[in-house]
N, C-alpha and C. Protein backbone atom coordinates (compact mmCIF):
# COMPACT_ATOMS: atom_id res chain seq x y z
N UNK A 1 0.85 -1.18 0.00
CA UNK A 1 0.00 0.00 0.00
C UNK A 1 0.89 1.24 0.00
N UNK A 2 0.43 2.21 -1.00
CA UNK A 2 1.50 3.26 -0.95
C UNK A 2 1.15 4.51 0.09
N UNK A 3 1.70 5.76 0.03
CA UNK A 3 1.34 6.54 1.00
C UNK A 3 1.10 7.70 0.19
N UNK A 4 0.28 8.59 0.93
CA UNK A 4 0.22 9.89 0.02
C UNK A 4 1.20 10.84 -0.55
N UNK A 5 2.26 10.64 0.16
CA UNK A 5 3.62 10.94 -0.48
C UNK A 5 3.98 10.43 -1.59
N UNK A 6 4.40 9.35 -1.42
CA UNK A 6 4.94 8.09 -2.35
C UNK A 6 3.96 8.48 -3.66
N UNK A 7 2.86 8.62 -3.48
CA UNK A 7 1.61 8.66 -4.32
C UNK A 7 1.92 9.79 -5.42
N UNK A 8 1.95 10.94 -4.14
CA UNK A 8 2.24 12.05 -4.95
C UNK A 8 3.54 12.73 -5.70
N UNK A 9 4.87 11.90 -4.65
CA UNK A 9 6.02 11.59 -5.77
C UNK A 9 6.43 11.06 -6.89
N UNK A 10 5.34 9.75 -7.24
CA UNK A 10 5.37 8.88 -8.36
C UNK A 10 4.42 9.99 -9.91
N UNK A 11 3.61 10.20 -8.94
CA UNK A 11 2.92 11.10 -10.12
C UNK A 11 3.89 12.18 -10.61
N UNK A 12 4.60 12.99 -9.84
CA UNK A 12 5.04 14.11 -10.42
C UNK A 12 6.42 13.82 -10.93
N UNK A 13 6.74 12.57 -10.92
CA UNK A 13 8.01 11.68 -11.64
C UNK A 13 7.76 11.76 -13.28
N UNK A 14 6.37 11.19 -12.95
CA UNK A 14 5.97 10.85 -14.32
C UNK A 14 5.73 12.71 -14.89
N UNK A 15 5.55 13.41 -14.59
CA UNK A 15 4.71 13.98 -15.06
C UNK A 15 6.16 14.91 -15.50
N UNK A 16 7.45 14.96 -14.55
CA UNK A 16 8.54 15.58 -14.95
C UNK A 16 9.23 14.77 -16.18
N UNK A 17 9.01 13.65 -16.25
CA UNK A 17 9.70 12.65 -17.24
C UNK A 17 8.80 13.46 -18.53
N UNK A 18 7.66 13.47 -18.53
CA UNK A 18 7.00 13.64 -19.82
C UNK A 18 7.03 15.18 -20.38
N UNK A 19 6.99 16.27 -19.17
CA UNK A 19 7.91 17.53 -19.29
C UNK A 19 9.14 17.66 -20.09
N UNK A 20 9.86 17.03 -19.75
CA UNK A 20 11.26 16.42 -20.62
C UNK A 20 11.56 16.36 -22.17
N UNK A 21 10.46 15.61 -22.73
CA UNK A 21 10.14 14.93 -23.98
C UNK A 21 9.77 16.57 -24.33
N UNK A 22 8.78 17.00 -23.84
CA UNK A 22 8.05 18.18 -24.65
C UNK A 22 8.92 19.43 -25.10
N UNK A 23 8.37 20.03 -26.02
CA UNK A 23 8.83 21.43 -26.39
C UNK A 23 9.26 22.95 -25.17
N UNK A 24 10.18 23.37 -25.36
CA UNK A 24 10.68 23.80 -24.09
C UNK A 24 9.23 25.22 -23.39
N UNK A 25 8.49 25.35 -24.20
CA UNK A 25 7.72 26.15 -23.36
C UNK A 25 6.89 25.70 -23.12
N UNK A 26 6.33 24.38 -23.20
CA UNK A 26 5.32 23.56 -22.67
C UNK A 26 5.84 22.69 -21.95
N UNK A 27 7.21 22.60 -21.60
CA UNK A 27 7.89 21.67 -20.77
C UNK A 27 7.90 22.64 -19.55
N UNK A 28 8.19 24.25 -19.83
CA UNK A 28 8.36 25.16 -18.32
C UNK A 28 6.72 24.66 -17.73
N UNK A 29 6.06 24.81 -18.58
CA UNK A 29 4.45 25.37 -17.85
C UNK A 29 4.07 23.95 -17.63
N UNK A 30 4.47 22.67 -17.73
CA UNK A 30 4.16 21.34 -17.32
C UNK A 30 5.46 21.20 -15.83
N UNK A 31 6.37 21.97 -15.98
CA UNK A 31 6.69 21.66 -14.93
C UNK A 31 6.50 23.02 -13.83
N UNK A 32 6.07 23.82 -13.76
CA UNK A 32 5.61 25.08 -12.78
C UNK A 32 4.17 23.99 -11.86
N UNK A 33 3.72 23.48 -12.83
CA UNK A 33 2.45 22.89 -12.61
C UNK A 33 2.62 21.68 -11.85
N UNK A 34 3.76 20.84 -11.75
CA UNK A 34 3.84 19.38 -11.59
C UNK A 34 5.06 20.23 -9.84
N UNK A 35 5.44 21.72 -10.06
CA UNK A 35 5.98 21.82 -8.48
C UNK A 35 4.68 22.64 -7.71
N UNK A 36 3.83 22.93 -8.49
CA UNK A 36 2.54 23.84 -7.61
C UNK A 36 1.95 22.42 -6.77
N UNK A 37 1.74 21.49 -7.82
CA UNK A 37 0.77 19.92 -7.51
C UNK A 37 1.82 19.37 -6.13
N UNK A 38 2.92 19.87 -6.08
CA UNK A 38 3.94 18.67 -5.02
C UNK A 38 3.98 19.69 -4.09
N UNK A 39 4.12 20.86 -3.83
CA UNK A 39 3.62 21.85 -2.75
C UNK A 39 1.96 21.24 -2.40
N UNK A 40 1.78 21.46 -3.03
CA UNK A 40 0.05 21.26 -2.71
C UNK A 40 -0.23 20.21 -1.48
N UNK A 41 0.41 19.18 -2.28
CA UNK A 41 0.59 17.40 -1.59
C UNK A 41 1.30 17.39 -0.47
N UNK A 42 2.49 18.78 -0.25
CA UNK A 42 3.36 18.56 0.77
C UNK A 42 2.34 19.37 1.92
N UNK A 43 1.52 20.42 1.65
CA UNK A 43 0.81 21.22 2.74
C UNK A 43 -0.11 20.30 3.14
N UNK A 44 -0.70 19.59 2.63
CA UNK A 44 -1.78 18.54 2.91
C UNK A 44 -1.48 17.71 4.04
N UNK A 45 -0.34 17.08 3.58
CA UNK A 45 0.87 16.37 4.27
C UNK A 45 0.76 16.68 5.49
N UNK A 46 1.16 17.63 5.44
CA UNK A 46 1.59 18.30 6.98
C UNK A 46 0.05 18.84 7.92
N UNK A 47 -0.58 19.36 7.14
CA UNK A 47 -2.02 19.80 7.74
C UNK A 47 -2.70 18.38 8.49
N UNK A 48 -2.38 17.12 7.10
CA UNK A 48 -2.76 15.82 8.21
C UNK A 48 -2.16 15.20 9.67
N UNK A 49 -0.50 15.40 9.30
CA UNK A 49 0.32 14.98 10.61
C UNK A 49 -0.39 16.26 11.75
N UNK A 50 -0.48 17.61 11.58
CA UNK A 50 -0.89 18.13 12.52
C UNK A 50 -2.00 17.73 13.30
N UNK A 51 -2.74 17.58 12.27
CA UNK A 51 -4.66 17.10 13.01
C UNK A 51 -4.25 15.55 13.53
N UNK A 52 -3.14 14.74 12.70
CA UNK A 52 -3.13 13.54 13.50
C UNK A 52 -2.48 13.96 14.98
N UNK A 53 -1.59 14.45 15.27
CA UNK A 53 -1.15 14.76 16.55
C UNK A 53 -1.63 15.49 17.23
N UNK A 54 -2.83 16.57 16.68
CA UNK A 54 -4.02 16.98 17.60
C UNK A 54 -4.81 15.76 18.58
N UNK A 55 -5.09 14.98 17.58
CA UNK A 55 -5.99 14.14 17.89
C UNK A 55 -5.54 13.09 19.01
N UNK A 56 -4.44 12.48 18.46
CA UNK A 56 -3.63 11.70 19.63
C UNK A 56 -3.52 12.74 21.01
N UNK A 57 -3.19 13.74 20.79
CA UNK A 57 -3.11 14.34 22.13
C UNK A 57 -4.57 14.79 22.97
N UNK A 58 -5.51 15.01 21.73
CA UNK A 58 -6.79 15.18 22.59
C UNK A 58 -7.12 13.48 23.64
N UNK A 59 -6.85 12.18 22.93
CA UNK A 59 -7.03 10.97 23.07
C UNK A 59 -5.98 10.72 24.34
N UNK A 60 -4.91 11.21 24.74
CA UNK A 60 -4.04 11.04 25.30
C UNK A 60 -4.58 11.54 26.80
N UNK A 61 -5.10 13.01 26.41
CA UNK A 61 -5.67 13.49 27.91
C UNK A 61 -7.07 12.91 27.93
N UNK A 62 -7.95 12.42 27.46
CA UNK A 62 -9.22 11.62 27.91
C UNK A 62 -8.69 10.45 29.06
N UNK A 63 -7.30 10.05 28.37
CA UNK A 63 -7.70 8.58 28.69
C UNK A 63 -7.00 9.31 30.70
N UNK A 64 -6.97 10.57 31.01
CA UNK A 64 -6.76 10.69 32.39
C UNK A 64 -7.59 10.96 33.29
């Protein structure tokens, strides 16, 4: 099972590989787009570890 990282690193692999191949001003604007998409994935990222360690800590003081 992969992770949302992994997920979202494999995609923007591909998506820089195929950037590559293309014509150089459709290769900039495929890749502006493929680092907006991996920011995106990385804030998400982190917005989840936060709410997960909210949560553990709300769970942490119940259980006192």
């Amino acid at each position: 099972m992969y992770s949302v990282a992994e997920l979202a690193t494999e995609e923007n692999r591909r998506k820089l590989e195929l950037a590559e191949q293309l014509r150089p001003s459709r290769r900039l604007l495929m890749l502006r787009r493929a680092r907006r998409m991996e920011h995106k994935a990385e804030r998400r990222m982190i917005q989840a570890w936060r709410r997960a360690a909210e949560l553990r800590d709300a769970l942490d003081s119940a259980d006192y």
